[in-house]
PDB file of N, CA and C in Angstrom:
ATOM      1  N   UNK A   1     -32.270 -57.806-100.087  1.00  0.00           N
ATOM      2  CA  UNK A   1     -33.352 -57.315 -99.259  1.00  0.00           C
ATOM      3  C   UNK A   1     -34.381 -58.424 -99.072  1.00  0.00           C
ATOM      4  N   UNK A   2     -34.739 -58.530 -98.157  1.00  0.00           N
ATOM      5  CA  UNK A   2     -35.734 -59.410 -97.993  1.00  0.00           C
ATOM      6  C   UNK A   2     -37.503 -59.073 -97.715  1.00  0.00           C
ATOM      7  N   UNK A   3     -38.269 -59.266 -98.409  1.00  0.00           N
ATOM      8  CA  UNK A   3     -39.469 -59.145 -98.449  1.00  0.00           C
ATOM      9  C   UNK A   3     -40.391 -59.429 -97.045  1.00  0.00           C
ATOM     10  N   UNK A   4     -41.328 -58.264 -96.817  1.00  0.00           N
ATOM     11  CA  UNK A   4     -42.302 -59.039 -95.594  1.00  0.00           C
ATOM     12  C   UNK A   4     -41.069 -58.200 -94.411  1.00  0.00           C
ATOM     13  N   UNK A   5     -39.988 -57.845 -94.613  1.00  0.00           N
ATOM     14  CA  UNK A   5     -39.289 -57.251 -93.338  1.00  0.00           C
ATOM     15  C   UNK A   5     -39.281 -56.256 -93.337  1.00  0.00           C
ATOM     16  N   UNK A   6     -39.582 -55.057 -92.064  1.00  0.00           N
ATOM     17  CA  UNK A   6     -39.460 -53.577 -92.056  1.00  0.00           C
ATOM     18  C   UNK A   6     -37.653 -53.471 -91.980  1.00  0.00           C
ATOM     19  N   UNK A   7     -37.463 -52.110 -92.983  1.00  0.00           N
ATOM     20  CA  UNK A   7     -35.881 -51.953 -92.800  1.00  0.00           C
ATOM     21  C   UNK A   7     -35.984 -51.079 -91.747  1.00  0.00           C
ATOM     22  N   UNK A   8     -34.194 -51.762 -91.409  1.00  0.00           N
ATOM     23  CA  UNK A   8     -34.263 -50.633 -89.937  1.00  0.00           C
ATOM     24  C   UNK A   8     -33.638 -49.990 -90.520  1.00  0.00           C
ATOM     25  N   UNK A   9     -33.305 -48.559 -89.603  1.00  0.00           N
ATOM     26  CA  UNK A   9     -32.567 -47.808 -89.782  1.00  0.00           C
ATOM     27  C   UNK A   9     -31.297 -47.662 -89.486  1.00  0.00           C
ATOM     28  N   UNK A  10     -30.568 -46.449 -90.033  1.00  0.00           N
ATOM     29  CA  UNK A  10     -29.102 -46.685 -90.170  1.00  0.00           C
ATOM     30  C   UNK A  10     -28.166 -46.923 -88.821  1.00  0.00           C
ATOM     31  N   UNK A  11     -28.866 -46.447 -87.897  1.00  0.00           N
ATOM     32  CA  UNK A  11     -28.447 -46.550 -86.505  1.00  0.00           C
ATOM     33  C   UNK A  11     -28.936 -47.957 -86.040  1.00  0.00           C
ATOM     34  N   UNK A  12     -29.768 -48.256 -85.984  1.00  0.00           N
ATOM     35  CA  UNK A  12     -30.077 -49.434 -85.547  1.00  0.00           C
ATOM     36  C   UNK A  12     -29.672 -50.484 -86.277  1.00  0.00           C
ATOM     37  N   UNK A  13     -29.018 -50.381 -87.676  1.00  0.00           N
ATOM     38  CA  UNK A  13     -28.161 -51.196 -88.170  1.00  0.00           C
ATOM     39  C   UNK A  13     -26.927 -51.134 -87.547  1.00  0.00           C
ATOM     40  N   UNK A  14     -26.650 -50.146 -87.341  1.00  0.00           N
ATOM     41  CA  UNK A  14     -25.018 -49.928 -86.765  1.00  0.00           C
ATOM     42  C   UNK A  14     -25.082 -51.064 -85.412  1.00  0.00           C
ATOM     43  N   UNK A  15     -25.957 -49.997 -84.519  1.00  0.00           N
ATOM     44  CA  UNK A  15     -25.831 -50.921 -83.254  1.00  0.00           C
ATOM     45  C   UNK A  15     -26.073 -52.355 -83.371  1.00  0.00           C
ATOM     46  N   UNK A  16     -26.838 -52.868 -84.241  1.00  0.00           N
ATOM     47  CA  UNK A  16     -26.970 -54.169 -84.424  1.00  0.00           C
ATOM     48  C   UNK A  16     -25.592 -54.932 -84.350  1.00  0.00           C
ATOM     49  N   UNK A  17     -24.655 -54.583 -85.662  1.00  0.00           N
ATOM     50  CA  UNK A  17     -24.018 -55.319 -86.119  1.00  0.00           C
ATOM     51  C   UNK A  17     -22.723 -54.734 -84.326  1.00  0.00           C
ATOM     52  N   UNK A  18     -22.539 -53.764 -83.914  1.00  0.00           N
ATOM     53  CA  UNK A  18     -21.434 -53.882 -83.549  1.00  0.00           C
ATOM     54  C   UNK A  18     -21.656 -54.689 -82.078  1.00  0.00           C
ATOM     55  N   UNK A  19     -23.074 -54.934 -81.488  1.00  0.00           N
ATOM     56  CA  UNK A  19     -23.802 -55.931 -80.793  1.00  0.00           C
ATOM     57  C   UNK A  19     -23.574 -57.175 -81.016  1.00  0.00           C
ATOM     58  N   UNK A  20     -23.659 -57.563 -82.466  1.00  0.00           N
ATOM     59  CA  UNK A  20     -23.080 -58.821 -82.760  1.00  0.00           C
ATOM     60  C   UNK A  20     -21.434 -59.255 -82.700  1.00  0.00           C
ATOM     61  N   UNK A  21     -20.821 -58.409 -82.465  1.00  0.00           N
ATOM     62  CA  UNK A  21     -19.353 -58.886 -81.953  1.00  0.00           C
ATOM     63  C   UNK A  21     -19.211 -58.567 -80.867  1.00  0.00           C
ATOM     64  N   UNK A  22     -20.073 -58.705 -80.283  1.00  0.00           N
ATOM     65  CA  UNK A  22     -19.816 -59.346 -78.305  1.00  0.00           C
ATOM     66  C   UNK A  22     -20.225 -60.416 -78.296  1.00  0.00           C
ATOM     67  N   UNK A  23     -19.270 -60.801 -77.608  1.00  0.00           N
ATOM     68  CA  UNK A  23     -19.976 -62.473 -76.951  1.00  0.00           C
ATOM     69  C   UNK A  23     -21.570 -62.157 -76.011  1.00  0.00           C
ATOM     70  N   UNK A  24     -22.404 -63.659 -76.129  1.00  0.00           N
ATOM     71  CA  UNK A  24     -23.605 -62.794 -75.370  1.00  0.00           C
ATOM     72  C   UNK A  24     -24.145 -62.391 -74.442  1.00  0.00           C
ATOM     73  N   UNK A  25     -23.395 -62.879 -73.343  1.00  0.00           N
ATOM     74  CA  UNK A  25     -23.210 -62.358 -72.049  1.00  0.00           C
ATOM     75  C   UNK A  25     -22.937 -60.540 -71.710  1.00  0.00           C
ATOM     76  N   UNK A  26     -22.257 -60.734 -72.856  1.00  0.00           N
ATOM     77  CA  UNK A  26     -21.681 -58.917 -72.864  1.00  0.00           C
ATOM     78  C   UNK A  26     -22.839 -58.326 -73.598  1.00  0.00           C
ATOM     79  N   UNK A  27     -23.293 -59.120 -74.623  1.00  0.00           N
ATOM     80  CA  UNK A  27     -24.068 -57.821 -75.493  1.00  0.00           C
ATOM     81  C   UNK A  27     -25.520 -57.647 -74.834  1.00  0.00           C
ATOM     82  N   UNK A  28     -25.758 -58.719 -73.524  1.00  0.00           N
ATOM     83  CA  UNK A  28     -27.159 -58.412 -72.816  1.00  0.00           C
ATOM     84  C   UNK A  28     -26.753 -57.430 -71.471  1.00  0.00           C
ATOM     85  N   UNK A  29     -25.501 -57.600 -71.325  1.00  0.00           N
ATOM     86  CA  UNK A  29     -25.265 -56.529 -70.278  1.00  0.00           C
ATOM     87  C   UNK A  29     -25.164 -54.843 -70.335  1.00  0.00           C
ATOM     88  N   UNK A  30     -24.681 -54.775 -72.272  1.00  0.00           N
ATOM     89  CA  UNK A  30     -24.648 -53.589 -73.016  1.00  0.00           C
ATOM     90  C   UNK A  30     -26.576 -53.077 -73.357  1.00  0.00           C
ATOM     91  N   UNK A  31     -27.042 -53.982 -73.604  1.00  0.00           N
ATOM     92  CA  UNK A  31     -28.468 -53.636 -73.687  1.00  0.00           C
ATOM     93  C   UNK A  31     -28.861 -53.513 -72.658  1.00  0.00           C
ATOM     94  N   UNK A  32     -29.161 -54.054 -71.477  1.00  0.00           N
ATOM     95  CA  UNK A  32     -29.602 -53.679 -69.870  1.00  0.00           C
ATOM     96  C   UNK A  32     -28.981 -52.338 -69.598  1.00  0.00           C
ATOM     97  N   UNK A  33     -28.137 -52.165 -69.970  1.00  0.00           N
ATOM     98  CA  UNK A  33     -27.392 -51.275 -69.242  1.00  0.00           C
ATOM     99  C   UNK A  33     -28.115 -49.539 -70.130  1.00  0.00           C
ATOM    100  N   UNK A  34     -28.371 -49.992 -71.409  1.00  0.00           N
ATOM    101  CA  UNK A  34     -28.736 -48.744 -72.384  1.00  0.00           C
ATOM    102  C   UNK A  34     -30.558 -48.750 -71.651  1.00  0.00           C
ATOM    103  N   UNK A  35     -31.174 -49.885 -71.601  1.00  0.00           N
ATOM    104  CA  UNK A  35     -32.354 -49.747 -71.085  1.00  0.00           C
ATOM    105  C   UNK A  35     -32.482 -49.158 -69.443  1.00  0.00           C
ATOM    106  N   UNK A  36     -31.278 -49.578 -68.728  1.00  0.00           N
ATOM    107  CA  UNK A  36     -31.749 -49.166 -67.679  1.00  0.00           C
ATOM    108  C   UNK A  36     -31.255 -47.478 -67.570  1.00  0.00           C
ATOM    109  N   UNK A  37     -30.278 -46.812 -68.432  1.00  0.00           N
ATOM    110  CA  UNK A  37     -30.043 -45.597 -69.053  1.00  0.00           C
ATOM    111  C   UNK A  37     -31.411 -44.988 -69.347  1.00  0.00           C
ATOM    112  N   UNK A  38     -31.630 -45.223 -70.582  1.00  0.00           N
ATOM    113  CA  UNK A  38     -33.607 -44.192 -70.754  1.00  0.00           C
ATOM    114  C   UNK A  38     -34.448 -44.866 -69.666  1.00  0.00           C
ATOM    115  N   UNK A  39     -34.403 -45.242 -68.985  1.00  0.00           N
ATOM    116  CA  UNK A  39     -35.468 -45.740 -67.864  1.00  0.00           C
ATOM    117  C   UNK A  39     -34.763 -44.472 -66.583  1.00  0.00           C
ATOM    118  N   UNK A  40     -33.792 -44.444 -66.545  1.00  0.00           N
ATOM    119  CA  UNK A  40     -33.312 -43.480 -65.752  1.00  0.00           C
ATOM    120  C   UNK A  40     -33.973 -41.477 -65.980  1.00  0.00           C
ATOM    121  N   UNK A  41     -33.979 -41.630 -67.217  1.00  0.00           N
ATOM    122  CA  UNK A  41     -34.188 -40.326 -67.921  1.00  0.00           C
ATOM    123  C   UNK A  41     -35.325 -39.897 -67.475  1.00  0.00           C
ATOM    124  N   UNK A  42     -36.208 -40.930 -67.785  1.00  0.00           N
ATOM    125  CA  UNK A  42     -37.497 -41.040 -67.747  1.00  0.00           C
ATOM    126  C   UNK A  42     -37.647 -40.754 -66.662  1.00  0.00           C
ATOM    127  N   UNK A  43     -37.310 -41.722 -65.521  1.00  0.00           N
ATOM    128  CA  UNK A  43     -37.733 -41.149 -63.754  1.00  0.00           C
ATOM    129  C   UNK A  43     -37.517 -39.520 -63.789  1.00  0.00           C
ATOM    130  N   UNK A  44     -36.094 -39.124 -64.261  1.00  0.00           N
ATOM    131  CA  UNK A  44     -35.681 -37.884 -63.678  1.00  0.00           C
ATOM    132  C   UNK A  44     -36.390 -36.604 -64.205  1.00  0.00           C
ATOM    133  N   UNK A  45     -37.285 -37.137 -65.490  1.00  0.00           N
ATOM    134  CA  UNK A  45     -37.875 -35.936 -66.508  1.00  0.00           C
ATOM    135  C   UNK A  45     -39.229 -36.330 -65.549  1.00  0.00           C
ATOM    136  N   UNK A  46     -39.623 -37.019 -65.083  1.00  0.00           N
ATOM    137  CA  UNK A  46     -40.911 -36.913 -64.203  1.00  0.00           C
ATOM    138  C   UNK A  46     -40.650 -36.255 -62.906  1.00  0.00           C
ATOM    139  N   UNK A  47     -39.895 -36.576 -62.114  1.00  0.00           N
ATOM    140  CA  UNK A  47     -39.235 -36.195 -61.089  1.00  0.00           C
ATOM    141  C   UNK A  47     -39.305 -34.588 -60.770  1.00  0.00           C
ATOM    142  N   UNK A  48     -38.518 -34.128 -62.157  1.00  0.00           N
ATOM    143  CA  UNK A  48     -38.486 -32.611 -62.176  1.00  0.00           C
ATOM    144  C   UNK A  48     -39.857 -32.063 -62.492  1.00  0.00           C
ATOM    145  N   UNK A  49     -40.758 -32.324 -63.525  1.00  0.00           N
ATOM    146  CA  UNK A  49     -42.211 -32.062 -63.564  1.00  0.00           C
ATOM    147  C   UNK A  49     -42.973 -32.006 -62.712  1.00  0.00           C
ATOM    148  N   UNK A  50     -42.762 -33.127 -61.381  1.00  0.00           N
ATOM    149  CA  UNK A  50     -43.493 -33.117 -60.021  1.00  0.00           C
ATOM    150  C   UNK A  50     -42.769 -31.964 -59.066  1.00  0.00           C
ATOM    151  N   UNK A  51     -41.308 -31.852 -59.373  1.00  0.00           N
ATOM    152  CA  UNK A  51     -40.949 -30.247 -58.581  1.00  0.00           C
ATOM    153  C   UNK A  51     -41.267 -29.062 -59.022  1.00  0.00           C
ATOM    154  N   UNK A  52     -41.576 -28.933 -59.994  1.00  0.00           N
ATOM    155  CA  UNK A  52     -41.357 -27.523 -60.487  1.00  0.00           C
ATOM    156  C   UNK A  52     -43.272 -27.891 -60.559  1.00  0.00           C
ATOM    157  N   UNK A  53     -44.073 -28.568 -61.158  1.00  0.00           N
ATOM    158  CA  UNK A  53     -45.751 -28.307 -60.154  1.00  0.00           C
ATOM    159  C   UNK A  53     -45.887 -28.207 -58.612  1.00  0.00           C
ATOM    160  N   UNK A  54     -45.017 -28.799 -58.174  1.00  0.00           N
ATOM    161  CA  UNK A  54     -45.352 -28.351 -56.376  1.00  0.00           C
ATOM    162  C   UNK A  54     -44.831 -27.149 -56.441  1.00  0.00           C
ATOM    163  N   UNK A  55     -43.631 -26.399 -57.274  1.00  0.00           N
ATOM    164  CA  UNK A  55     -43.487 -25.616 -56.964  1.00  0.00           C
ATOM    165  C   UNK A  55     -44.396 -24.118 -56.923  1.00  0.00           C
ATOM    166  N   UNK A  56     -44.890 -24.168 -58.208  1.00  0.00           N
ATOM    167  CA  UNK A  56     -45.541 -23.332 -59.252  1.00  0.00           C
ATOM    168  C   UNK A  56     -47.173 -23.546 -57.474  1.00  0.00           C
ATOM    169  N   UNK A  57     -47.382 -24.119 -57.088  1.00  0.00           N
ATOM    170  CA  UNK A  57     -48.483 -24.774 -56.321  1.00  0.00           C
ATOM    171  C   UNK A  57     -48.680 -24.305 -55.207  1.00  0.00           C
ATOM    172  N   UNK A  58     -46.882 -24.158 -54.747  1.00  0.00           N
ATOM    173  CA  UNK A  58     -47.127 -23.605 -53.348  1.00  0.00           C
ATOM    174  C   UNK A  58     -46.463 -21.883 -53.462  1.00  0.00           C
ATOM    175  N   UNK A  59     -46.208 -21.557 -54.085  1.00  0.00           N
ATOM    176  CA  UNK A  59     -46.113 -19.986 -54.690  1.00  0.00           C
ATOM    177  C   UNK A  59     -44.387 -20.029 -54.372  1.00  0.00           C
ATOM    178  N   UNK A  60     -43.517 -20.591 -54.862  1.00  0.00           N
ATOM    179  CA  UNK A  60     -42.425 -20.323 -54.304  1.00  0.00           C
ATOM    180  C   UNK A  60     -41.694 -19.930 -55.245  1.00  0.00           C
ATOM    181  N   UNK A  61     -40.473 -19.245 -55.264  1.00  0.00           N
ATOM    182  CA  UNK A  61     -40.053 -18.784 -57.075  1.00  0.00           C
ATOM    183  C   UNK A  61     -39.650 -20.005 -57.345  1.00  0.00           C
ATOM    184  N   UNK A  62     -39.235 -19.852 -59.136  1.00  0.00           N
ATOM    185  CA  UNK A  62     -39.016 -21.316 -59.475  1.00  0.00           C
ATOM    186  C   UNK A  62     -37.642 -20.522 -59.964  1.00  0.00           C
ATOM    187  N   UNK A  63     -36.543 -21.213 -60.380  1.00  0.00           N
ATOM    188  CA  UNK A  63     -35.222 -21.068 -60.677  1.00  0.00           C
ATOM    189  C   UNK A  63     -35.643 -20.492 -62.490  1.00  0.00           C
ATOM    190  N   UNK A  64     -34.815 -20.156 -62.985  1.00  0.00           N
ATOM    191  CA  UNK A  64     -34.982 -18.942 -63.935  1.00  0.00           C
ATOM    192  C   UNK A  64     -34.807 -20.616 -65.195  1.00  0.00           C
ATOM    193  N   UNK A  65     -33.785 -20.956 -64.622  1.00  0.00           N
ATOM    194  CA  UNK A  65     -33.512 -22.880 -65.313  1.00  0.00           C
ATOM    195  C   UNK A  65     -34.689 -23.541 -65.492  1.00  0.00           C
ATOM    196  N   UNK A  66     -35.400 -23.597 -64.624  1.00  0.00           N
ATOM    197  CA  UNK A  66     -36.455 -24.651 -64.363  1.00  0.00           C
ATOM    198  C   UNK A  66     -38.022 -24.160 -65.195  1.00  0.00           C
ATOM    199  N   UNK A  67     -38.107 -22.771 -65.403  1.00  0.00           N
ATOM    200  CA  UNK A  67     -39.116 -22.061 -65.992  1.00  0.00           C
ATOM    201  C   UNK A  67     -39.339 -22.679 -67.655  1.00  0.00           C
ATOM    202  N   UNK A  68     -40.837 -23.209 -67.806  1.00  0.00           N
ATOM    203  CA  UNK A  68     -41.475 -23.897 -68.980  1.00  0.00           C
ATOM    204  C   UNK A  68     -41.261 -22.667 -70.214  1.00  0.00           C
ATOM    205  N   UNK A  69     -40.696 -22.881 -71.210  1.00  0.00           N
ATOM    206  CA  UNK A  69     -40.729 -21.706 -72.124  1.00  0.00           C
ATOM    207  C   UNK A  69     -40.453 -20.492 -71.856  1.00  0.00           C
ATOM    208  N   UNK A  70     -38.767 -20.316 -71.599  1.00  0.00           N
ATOM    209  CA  UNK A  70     -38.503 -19.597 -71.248  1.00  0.00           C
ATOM    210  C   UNK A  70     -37.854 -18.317 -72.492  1.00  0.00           C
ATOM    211  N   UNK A  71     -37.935 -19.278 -73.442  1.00  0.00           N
ATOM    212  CA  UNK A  71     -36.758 -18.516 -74.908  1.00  0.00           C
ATOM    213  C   UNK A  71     -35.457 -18.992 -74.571  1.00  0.00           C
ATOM    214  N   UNK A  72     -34.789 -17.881 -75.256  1.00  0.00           N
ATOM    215  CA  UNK A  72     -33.324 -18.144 -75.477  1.00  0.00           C
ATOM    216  C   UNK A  72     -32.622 -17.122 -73.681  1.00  0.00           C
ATOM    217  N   UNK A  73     -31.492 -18.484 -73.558  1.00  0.00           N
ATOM    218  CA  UNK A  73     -30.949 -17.627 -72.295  1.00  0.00           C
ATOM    219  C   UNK A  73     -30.475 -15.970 -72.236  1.00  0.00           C
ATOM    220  N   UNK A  74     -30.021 -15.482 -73.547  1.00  0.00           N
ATOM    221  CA  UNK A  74     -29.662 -14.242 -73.892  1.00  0.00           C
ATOM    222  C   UNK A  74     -30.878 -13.543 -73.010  1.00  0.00           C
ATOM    223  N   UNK A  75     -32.133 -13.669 -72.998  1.00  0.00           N
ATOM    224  CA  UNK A  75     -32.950 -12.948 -72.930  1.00  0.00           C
ATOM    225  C   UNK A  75     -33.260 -12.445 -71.530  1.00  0.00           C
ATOM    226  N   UNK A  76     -32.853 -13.476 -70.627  1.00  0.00           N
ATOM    227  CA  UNK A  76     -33.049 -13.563 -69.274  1.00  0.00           C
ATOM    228  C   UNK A  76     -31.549 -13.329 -68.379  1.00  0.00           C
ATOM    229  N   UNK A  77     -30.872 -12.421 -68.802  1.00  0.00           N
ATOM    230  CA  UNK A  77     -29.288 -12.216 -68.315  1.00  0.00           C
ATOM    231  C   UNK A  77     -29.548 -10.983 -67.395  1.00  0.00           C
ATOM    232  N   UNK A  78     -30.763 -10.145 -67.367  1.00  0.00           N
ATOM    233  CA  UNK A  78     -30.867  -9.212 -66.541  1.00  0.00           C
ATOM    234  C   UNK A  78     -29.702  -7.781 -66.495  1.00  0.00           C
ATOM    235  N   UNK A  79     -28.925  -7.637 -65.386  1.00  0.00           N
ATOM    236  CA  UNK A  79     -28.455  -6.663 -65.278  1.00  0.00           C
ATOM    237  C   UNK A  79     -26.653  -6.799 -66.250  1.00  0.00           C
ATOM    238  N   UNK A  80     -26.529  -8.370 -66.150  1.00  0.00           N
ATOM    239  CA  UNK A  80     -25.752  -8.756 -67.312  1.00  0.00           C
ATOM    240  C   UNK A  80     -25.935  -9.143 -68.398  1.00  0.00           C
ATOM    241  N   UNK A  81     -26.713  -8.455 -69.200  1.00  0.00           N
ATOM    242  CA  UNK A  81     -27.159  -8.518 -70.307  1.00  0.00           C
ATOM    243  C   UNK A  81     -26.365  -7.132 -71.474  1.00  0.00           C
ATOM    244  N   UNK A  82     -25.661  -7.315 -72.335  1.00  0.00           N
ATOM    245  CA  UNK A  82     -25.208  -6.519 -73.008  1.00  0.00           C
ATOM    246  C   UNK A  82     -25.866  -5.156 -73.086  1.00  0.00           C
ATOM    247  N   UNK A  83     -25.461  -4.250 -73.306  1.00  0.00           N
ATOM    248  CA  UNK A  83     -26.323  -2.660 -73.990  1.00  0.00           C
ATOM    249  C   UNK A  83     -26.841  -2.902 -75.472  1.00  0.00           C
ATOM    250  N   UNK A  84     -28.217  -2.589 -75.407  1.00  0.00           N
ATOM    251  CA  UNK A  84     -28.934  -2.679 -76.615  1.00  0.00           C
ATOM    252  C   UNK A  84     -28.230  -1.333 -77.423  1.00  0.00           C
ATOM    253  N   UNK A  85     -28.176  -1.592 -78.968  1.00  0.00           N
ATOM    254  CA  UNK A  85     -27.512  -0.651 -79.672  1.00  0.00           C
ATOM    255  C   UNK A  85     -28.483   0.422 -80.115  1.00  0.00           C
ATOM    256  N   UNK A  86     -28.059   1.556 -80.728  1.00  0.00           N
ATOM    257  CA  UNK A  86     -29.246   2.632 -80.948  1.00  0.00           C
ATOM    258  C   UNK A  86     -30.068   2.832 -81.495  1.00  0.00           C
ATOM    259  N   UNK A  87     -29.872   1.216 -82.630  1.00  0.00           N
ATOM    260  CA  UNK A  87     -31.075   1.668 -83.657  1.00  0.00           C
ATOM    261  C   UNK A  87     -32.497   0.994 -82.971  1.00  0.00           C
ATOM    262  N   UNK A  88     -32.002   0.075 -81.817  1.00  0.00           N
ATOM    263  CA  UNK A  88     -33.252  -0.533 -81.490  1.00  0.00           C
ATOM    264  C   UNK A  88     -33.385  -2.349 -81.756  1.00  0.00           C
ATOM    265  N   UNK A  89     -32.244  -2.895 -82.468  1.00  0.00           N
ATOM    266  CA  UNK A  89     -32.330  -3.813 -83.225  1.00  0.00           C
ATOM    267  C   UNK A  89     -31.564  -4.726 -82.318  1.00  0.00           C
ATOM    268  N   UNK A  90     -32.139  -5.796 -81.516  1.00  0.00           N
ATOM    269  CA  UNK A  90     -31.376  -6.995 -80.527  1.00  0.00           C
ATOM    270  C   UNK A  90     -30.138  -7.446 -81.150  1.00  0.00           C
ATOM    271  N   UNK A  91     -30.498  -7.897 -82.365  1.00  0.00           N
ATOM    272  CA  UNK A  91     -29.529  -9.321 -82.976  1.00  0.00           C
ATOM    273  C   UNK A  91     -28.458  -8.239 -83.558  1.00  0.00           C
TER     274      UNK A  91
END
């Protein structure tokens, strides 16, 4: 172990070392490629936040999917939703 260094973690050891057996042409094309991956995410998780506020904005329904805190899907199955049993008890 070496002193004065933060340890990484077990994943970021992994990827390290299996990074180091690419030649380096490859292992900057494998990193661009993972950065330009969460850079992608990122646009699309903003993207949807700016639809579903215009939506919520201009009164239009929003998709049952797209709804902030919605619970568990069980809950929202509507007319296909199982028969509740007699004692009263969901689960």
């Amino acid at each position: 172990m070496e002193y004065g260094q933060p340890q990484a973690s077990a994943g970021g050891s992994v990827v390290r070392a299996i990074l180091s057996l690419l030649p380096d042409w490859l292992e900057w094309t494998v990193l661009s490629l993972i950065v330009a991956w969460f850079g992608y995410l990122g646009a699309v998780n903003v993207w949807r936040r700016i639809q579903y506020r215009r939506a919520v904005r201009a009164g239009r329904p929003i998709h049952a999917a797209a709804q902030y805190g919605q619970g568990r899907g069980a809950d929202y199955l509507g007319s296909y939703a199982p028969p509740r049993r007699p004692d009263g008890d969901g689960d």
